[in-house]
Structure formats: C-alpha cells, structure tokens
Protein backbone atom coordinates (compact mmCIF):
# COMPACT_ATOMS: atom_id res chain seq x y z
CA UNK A 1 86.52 88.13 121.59
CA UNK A 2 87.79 85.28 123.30
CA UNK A 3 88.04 85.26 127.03
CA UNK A 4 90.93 84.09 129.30
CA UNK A 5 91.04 82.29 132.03
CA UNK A 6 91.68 84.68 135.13
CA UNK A 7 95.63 84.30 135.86
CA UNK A 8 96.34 83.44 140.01
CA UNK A 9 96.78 86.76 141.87
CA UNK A 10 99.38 85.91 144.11
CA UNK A 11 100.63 82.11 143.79
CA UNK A 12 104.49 84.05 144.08
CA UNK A 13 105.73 86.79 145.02
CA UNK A 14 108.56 86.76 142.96
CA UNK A 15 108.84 89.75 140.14
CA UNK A 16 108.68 88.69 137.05
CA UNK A 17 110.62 90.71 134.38
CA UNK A 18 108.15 92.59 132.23
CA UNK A 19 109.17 94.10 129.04
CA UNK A 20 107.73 97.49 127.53
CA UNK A 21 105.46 95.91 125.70
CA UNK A 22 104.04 93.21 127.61
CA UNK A 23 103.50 96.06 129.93
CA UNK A 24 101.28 97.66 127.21
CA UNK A 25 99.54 94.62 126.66
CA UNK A 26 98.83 93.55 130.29
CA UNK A 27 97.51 97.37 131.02
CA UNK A 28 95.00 96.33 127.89
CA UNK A 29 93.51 93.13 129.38
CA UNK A 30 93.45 94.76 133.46
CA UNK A 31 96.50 93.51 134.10
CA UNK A 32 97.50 96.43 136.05
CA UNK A 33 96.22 95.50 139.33
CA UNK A 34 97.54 92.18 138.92
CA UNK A 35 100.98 93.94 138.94
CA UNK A 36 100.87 95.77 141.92
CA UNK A 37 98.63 92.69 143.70
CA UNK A 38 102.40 90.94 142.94
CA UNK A 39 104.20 94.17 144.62
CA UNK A 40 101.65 93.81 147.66
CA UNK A 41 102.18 90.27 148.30
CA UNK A 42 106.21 91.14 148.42
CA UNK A 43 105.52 93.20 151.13
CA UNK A 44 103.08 91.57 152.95
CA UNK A 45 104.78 88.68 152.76
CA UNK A 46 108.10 89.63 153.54
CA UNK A 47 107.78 90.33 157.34
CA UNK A 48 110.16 87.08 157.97
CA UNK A 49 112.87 89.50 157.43
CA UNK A 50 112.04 91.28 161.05
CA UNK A 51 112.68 87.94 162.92
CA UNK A 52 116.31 87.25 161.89
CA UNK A 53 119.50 89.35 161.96
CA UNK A 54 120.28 91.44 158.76
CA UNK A 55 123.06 90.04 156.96
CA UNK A 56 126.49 91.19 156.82
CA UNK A 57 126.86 93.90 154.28
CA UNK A 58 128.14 91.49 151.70
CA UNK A 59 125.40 88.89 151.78
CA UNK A 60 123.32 91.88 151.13
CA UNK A 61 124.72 93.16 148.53
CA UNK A 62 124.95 89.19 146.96
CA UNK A 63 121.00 89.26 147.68
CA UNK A 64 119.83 91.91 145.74
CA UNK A 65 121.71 90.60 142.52
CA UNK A 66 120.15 87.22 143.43
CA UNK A 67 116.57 85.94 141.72
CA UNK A 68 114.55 85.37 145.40
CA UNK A 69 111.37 83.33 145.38
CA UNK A 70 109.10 84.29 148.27
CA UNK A 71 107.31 80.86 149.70
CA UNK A 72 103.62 81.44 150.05
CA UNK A 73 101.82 79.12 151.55
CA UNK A 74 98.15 80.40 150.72
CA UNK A 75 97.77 82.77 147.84
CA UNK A 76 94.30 83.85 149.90
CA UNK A 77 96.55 84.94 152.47
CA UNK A 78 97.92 88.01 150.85
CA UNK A 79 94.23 89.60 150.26
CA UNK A 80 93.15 88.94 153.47
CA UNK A 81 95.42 90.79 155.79
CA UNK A 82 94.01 93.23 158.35
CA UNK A 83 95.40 96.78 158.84
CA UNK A 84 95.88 95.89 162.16
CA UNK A 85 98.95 92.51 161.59
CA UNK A 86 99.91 94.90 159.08
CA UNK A 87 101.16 97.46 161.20
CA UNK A 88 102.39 95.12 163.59
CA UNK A 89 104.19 93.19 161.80
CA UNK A 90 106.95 95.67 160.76
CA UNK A 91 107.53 99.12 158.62
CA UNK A 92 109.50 97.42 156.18
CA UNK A 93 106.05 96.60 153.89
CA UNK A 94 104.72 100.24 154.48
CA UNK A 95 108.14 101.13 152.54
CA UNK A 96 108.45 98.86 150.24
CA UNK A 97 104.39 99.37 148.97
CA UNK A 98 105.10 103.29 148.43
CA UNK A 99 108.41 102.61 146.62
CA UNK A 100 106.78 99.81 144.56
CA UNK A 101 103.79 102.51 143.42
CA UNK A 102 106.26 104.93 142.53
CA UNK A 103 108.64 102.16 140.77
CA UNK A 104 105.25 100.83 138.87
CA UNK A 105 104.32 104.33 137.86
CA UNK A 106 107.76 105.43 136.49
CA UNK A 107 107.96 102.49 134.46
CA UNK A 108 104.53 102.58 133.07
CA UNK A 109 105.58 106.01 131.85
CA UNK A 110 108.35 104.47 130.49
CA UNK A 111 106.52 102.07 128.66
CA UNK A 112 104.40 103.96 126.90
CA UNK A 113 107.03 106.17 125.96
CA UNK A 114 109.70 103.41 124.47
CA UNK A 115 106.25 101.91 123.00
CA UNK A 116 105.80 105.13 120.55
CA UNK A 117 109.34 104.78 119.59
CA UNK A 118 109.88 101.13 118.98
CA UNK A 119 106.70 99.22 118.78
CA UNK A 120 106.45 95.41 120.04
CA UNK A 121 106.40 92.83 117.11
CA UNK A 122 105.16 89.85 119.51
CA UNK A 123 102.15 88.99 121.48
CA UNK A 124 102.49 86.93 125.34
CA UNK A 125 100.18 83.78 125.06
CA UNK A 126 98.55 85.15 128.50
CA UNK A 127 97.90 88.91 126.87
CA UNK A 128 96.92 88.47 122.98
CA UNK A 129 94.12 90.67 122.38
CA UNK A 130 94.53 93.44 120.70
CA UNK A 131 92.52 96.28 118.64
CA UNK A 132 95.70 97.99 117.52
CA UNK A 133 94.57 98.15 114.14
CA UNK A 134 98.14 99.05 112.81
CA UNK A 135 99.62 95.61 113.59
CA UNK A 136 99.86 93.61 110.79
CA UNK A 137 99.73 89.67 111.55
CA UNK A 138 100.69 86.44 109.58
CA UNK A 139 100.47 83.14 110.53
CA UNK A 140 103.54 80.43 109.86
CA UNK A 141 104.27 77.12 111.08
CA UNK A 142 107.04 75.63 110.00
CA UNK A 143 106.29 72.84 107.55
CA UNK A 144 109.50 71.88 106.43
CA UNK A 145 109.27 73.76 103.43
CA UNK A 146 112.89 76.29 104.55
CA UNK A 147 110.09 79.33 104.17
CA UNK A 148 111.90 81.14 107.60
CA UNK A 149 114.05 83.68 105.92
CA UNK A 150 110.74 84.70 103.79
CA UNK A 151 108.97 85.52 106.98
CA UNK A 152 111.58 87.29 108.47
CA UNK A 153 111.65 89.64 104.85
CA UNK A 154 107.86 90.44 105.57
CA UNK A 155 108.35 91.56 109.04
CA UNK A 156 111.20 93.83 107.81
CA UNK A 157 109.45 95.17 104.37
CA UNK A 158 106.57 95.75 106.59
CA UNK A 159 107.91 97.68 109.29
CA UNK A 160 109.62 99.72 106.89
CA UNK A 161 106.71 100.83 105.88
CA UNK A 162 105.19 101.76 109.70
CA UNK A 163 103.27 98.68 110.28
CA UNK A 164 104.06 96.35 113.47
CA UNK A 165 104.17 92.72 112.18
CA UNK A 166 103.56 90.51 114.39
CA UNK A 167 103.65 86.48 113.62
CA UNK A 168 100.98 84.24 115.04
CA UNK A 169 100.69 80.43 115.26
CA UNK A 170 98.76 77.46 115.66
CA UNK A 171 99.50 78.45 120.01
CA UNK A 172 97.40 81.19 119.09
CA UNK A 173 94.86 79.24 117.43
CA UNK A 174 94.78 76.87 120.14
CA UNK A 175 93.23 79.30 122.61
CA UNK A 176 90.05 79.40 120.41
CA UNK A 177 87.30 77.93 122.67
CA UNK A 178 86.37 75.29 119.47
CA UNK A 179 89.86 74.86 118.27
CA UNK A 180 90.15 71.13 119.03
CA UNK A 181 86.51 70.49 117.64
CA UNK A 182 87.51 72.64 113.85
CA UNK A 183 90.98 71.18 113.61
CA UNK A 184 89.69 67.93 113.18
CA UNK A 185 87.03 68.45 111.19
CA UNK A 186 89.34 70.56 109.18
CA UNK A 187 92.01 67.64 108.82
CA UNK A 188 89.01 65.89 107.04
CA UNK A 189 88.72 68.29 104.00
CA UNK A 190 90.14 66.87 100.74
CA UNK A 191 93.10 68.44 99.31
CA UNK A 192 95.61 67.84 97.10
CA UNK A 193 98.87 69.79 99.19
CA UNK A 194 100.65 68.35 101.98
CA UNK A 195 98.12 68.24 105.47
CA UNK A 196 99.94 69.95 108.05
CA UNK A 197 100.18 73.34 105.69
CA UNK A 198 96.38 73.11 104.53
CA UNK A 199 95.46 73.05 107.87
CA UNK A 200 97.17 75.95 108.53
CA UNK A 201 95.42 77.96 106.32
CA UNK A 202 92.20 77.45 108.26
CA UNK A 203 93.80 77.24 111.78
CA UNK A 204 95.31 81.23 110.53
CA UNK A 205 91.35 82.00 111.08
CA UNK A 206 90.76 80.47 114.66
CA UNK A 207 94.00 82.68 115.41
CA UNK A 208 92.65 86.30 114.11
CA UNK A 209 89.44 85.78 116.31
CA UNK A 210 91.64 85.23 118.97
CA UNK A 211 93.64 88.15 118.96
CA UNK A 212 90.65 90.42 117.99
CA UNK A 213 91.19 90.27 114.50
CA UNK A 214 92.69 93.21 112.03
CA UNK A 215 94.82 92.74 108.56
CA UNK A 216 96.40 89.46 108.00
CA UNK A 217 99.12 89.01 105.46
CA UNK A 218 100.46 85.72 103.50
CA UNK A 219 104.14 86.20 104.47
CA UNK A 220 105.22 86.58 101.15
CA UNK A 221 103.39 89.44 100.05
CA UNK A 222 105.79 92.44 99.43
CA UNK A 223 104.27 96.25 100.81
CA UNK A 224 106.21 98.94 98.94
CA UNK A 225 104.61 102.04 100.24
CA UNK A 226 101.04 101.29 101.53
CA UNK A 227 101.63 102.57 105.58
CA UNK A 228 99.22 101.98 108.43
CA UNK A 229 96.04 103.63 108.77
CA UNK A 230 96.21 107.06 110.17
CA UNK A 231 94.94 106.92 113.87
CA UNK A 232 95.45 103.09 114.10
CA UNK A 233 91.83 102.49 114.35
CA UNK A 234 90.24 101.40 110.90
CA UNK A 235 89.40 98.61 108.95
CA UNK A 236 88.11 98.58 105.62
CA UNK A 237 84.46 97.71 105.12
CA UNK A 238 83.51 98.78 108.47
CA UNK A 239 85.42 95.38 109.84
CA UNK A 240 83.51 93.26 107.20
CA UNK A 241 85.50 90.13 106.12
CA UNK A 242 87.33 91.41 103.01
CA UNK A 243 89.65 89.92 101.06
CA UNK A 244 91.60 92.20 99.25
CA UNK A 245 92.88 89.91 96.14
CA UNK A 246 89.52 89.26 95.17
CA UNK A 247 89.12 85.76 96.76
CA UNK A 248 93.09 84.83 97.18
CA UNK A 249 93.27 85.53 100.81
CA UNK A 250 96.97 87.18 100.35
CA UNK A 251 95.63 90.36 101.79
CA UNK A 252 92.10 90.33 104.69
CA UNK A 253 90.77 92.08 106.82
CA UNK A 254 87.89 91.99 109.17
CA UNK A 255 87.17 91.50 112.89
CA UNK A 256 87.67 89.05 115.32
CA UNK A 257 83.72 88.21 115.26
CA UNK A 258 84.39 88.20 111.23
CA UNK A 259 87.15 85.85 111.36
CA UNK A 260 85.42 83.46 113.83
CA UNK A 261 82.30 83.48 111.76
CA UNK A 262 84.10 82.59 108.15
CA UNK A 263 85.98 80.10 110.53
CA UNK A 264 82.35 78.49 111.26
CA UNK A 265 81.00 78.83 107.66
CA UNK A 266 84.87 76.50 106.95
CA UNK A 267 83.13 73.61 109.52
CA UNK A 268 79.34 74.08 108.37
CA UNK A 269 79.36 74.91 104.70
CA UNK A 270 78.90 71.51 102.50
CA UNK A 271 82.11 71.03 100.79
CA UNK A 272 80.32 69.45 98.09
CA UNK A 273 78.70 72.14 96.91
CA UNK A 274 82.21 74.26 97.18
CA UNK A 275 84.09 71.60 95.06
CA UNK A 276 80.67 71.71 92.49
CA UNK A 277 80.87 75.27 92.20
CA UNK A 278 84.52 75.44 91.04
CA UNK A 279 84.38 71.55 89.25
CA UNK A 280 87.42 70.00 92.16
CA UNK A 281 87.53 67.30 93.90
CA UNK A 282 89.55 69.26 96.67
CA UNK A 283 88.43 72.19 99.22
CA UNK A 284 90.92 75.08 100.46
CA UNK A 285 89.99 78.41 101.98
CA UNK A 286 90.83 79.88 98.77
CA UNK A 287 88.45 77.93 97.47
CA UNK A 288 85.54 78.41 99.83
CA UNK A 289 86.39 82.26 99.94
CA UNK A 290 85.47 81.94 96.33
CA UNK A 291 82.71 80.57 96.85
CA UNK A 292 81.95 82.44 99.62
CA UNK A 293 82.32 85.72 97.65
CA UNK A 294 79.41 84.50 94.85
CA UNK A 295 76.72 83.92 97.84
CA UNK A 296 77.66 86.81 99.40
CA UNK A 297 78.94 85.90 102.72
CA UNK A 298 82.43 87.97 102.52
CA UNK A 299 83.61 91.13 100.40
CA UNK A 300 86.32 91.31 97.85
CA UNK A 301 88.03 93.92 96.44
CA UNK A 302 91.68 94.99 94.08
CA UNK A 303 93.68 96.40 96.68
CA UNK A 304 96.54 93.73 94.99
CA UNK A 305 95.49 94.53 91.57
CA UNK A 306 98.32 93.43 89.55
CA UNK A 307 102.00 92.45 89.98
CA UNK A 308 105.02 94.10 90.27
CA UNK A 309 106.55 93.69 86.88
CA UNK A 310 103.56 95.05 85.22
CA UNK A 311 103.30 98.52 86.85
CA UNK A 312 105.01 101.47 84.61
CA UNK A 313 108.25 102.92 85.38
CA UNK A 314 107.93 105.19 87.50
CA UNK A 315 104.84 103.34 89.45
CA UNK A 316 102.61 106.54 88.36
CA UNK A 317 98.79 106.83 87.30
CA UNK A 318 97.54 109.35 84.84
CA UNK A 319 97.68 111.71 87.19
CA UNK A 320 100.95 111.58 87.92
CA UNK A 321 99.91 110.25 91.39
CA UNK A 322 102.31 107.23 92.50
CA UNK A 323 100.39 103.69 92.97
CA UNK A 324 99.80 101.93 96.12
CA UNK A 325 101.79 99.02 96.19
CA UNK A 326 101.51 95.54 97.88
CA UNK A 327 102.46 92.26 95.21
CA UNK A 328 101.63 88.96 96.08
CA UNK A 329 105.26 86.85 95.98
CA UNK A 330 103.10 83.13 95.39
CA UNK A 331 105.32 80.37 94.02
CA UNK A 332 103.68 80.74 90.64
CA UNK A 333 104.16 84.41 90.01
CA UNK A 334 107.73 84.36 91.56
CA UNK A 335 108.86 80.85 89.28
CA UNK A 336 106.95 81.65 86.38
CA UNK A 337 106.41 85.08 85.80
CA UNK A 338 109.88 87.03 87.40
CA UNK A 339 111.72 83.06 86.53
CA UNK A 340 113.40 83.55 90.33
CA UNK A 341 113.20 81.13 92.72
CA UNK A 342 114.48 82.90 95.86
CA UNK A 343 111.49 84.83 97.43
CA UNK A 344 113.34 86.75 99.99
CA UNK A 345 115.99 88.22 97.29
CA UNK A 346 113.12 88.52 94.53
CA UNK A 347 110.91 90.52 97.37
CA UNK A 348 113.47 92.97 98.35
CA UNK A 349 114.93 93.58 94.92
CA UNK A 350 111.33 94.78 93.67
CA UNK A 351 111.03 96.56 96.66
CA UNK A 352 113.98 98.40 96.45
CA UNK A 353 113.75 99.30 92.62
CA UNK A 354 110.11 100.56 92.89
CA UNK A 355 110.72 102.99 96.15
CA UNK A 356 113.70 104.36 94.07
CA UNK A 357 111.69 105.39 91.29
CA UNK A 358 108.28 106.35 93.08
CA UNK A 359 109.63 109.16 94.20
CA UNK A 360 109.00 111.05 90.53
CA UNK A 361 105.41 110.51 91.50
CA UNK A 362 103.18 112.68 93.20
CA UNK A 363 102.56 110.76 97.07
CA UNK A 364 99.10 109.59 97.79
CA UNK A 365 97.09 111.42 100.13
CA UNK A 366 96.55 109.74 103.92
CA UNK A 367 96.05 112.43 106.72
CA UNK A 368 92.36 111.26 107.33
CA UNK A 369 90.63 107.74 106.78
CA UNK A 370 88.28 108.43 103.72
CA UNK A 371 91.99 109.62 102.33
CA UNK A 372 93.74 106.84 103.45
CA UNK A 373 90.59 104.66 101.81
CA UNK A 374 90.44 105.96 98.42
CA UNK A 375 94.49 105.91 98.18
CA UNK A 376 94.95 102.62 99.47
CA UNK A 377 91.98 100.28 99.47
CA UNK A 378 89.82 102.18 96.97
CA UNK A 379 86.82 100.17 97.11
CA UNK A 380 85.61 98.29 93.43
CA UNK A 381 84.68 100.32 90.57
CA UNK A 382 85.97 103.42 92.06
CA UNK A 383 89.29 103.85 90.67
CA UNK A 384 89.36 103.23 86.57
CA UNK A 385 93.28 103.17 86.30
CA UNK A 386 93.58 100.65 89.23
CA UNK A 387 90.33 98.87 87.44
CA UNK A 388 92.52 99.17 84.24
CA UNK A 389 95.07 97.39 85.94
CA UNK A 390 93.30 94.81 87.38
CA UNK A 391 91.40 94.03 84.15
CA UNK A 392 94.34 93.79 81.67
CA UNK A 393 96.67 91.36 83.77
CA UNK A 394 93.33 89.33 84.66
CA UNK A 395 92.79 88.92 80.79
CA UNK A 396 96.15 88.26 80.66
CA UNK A 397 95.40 85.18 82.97
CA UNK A 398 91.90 84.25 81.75
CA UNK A 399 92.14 80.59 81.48
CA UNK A 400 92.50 80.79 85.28
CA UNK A 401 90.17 83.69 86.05
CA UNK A 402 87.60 83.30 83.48
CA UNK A 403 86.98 87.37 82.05
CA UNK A 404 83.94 87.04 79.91
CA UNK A 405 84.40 90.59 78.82
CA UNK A 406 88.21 90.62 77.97
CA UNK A 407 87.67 90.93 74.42
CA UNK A 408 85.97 93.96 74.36
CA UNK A 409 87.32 95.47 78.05
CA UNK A 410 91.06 94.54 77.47
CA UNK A 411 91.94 97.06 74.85
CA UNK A 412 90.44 100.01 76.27
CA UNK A 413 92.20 98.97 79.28
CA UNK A 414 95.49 99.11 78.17
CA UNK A 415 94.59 102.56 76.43
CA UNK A 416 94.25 104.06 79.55
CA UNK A 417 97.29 102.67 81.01
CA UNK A 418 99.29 104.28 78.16
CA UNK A 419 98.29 107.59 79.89
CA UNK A 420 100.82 107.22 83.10
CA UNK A 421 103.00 110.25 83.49
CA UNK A 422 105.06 111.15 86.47
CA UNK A 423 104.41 114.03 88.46
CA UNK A 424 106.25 116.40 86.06
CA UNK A 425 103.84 115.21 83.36
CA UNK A 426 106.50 112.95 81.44
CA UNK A 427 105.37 109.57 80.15
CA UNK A 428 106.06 106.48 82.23
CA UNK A 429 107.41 103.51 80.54
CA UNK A 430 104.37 101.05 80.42
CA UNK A 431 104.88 97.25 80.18
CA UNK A 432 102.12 95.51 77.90
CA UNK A 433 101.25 92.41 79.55
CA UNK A 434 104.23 92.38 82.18
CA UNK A 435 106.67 92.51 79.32
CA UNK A 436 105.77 89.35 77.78
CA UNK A 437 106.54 89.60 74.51
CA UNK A 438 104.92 85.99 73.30
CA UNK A 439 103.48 82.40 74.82
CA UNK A 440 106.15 82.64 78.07
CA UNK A 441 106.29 80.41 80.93
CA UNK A 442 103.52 81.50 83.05
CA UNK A 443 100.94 81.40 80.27
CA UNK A 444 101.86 77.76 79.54
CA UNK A 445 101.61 77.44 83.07
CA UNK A 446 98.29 78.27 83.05
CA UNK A 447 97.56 76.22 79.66
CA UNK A 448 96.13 79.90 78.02
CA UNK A 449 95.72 79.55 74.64
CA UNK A 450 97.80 80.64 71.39
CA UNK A 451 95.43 83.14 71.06
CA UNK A 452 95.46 84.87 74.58
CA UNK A 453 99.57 84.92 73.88
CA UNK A 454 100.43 86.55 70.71
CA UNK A 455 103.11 88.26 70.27
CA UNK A 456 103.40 92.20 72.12
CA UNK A 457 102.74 94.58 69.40
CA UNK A 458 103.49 97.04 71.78
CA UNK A 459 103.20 100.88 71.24
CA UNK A 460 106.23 103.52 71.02
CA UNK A 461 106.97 104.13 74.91
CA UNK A 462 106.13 100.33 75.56
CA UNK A 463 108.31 97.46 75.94
C-alpha cells in the first residue's frame, strides 16, 4: 500500500463541499477527524464576530449564501487553544462545535446510506485506496485514438451487472513512490505500437498498487452476467496475480503488493530473454505476462474462454446451466471475426442479444464464494465444458496459440459442446468454429493454414 503524505489540518477554515462518497472514502483513510479538526477551527476561529456589530438582517441573510474564507494566520493556532480563551472569548464556538457534531453525524449517516443505493464510480487523488473488492477499475488515457465512447460502454455494461467501475489514470500512477524511476525505464522497451499507449499498459500496474489493487478490466471487454463477488471481499487465487485470459491481460486480478511486484519484475526482468522466448524483437506486458506465466511468476486461467459468437444459442452448458459471460472486444476479434468496426455498438448489441436469451438457462449459483468461484472463475481443469470451449476456439486459432494436442483434443471437444441444452432440456443451437463456414477473414488474419480452415461440416442442430 502506498502511503500519503499527511494533508494540513487546519491551513482554512473554509468547508469544503464533500460528496457521499468522498465521505466514504475519507472515513477509510482517517479522514474523519480531519473533518471535524476543519469544523473546530470554524469555531475557534471565528470569535472576530464578537468584536463588531451584527449585520443588518439582510447582509445576513446575503452571508450565509456567500462562500466565506476564514483568514488563519497559524494553522498551529487552532490546536493549541486553552479551555480557558475558549470560554472567554465568546459562546458562539461552544454552539457552533455541538451543531457541527450533530451536522457531521447526520450526514455520515447519510452517506453511508445514499452509498448502498448508488455507489461512487470515482476515486479523489487525496483518498484512493481502497479494498472494496467489488469495484472494477480500468485504466485510459486518451491517445488520440477517439476510444472515449468505448469506455463510457464499459462503465455502463459493468454497472449493469452490480460492479462499480471506476476509471484510473496515469494521476493515479503518478502517486507510486517509483513512478518517475519505471516510466522511464519503461519508455525504453522496444515496441512496435505508438509510445504513449505502450506505456500505458505498464503505467495501468503502478496505478492498481496504488489504489490497493482488485480486478482490472481492458475497457473493451463486454460482462454479460458475471456480478460482483458476494460480500465484496474476494479475489481469486487468494489475491495472487492472475490473469484471467490466459496471459492477455483483458481480465486480472491480484493485490496491490501483486501488482507492484509484476510492476518490478516489468523494470528488472531482461527483455532479451522475453523477446527470445516468444522469437520478437519487441516487449509488451502481454508479452512478459507470457513469459511470466511459463516461469511461474503469475497465474492464468479461462475465465474469458471463448468469444461471443461462438457460445450456443441459448448461452447454456450440458446442464442446462447458463455460461458466465465476459468477451474480450480487441480490434482483431471485433474487425475480423464479428467484421464491425464500431466497438461500443458491437459491445452492446452482443450484450443485449445474449441476456435476452440466457434467461432459458438455469442461473449460476453465487450466494457464497466457493459458489461464486466455481460459477465464475472456475479455476483450470475444473470445468470440461468451459475447457471444451476454450480448447476448440484455441485450435481454431493455433497458428497464434500453438495447441500441440488439437488434433486429437479438438474433436472430442466439439462433441461435448454438441450436448448444450437449455434448462428445459432442449438442444441449444451450437456454432462450429464461431460459424465459420471456410478460410474467413480472421483465419487469414492469423495466416492459419488451408488445413486448420476447411470447410464446416457441421452436424444437424449446427450452423
């Protein structure tokens, strides 16, 4: 955890105007007493008012609807004030501290009551920590690249689903103690994409130790119905790094001492040896979390384990039991495989379709964490339809993730799909290799072979 800088107690006495939320957040970090210190000071400070006439009526009545700064000369001062000037001064503070404790403590109550009902999607620079494990983050800085109206379609999808989205940015990466240190070392790595955005991807790190870490999201990675966990309070993997698209970091999850440490193996690890390991002549944290993954240093698992045009109609298993849902929306599978262009449209029209027809499934079970684990981030090998899944779309793509096994594993793969049924017991429509019917788009995109493409051959039921 990253510590802040202790704010100054009393350099105003001016009331700022504090939202629900910040109130929240400022009650997490101690911030209570530096509240009322502010209400103290007010009255403390305020015994000018006994030496001069009380306005007319009017002026009054002007001054309360008026902003006042307080001048204080020594912020000291107002901690240092015996009982005894106190009461001498006037009866006006006495007031004024008993009203402001009953003030503070109504809206407290207040807080934490509008808090329930509509959760706060931002974080104050002074007050980001958090272990609030039900906030979702992404990072975004604008490169240029028109990707605002995609962000603001992940905050919504998300929320829909219960989550509290909050976006975070390279002034949240700044407050990392070594942020100036691994940004430039970071602006050294070769790449082959634009500087300002690969940087960015490593800077998302520095920001997630920062605000205690959690799940981070790419911003264009659609959740149709996987909710928050149950008591707010879990993370996979006992708050192990994980990334839960097997080494695309779409989907993680860890702590903020997780995300600080991958941070550091980014600035020690010899890029050399990543860029041998995977034959480049270019680094990104894709890249290292691959390699990262084969020594052992973070987990992966298939929590994204396929995409959305390739689950059946209705989203079932062979239990009738509806699939958890969250589709990576990357430039390649949105342009190549769906042919679309427009993320945000493309994102909510997949989202839309899929919710409407999930409901002929059975709902996945969530009401405690080992529940809300095996439903929604089943760990490896422990789910063989989601396994089925995984393994017949990565064969599908095996010039770009190399499946040494897909000639024997893809078959009985896509037998087992064939089993989906709703909850009634019907058979779900099930979509052989996404639909593709022969060498399309996305497999030329990937330069797979003539022989990895043949044409469907697809089954009655199948399309």
């Amino acid at each position: 955890m990253v510590q802040f800088p202790e704010r100054t107690r009393c350099a105003s006495a001016r009331l700022p105007p504090v939202s629900h939320g910040s109130l929240l957040l400022i009650a997490n970090r101690g911030g209570v007493t530096r509240f009322f210190r502010l209400f103290l000071c007010r009255a403390l400070l305020d015994r000018r008012l006994t030496r001069f006439p009380r306005p007319p009526r009017t002026a009054r009545a002007q001054a309360r609807s008026a902003s006042v700064a307080v001048p204080v000369s020594d912020p000291a001062e107002c901690e240092g004030k015996s009982a005894v000037s106190y009461r001498t001064a006037s009866f006006r503070p006495g007031v004024l501290v008993i009203l402001a404790t009953l003030a503070f403590s109504a809206v407290v109550a207040t807080a934490v009551s509008a808090a329930s009902r509509s959760p706060s999607v931002t974080l104050s620079q002074a007050d980001v920590f958090s272990n609030d494990r039900c906030i979702v983050y992404t990072y975004f800085e604008d490169q240029g690249m028109g990707h605002e109206a995609t962000v603001d379609t992940w905050q919504n999808i998300w929320r829909a689903n219960g989550w509290k989205p909050v976006v975070l940015s390279e002034d949240h990466a700044r407050l990392h103690p070594d942020y100036e240190d691994m940004k430039a070392r970071f602006s050294e790595f070769p790449t082959t994409n634009p500087e300002g955005y690969e940087v960015a991807c490593y800077l998302r790190y520095l920001a997630m130790a920062v605000v205690g870490g959690g799940f981070m999201s790419d911003y264009d990675v659609a959740n149709v119905n996987v909710p928050p966990p149950p008591q707010c309070d879990w993370l996979p993997n006992e708050g192990r790094m994980t990334s839960h698209e097997d080494y695309t970091p779409a989907v993680l999850s860890g702590s903020g001492e997780e995300y600080d440490r991958v941070a550091r193996l980014f600035y020690d690890t010899d890029i050399e040896l990543v860029m041998a390991s995977d034959d480049t002549k270019m680094v990104s944290d894709m890249l290292f979390l691959e390699y990262f993954r084969d020594t052992g240093s973070i987990w992966t698992t298939h929590a994204l384990f396929t995409f959305a045009n390739w689950v059946s109609d209705p989203p079932c298993d062979d239990a009738g039991v509806e699939l958890p849902m969250l589709f990576h929306f990357s430039y390649s599978n949105t342009h190549y495989e769906l042919g679309a262009d427009d993320k945000p449209s493309a994102m909510n029209a997949f989202v839309s379709a899929l919710n409407e027809t999930r409901r002929k499934c059975t709902a996945l079970p969530r009401e405690s964490d080992a529940e809300y684990e095996s439903s929604y981030f089943a760990p490896p090998g422990t789910n063989a339809f989601r396994e089925a899944h995984f393994k017949h779309r990565q064969c599908f793509l095996e010039t770009m993730y190399p499946q040494p096994d897909c000639a024997e594993a893809d078959a009985p793969a896509f037998e087992l799909l064939l089993n989906a049924r709703d909850a009634d017991g019907n058979p779900a429509t099930v979509r052989k290799r996404g639909g593709h019917k022969k060498a399309d788009t996305w497999a030329k995109h990937v330069n797979a072979s003539a022989s990895t493409c043949v044409t469907n051959g697809c089954k009655q039921g199948t399309v």
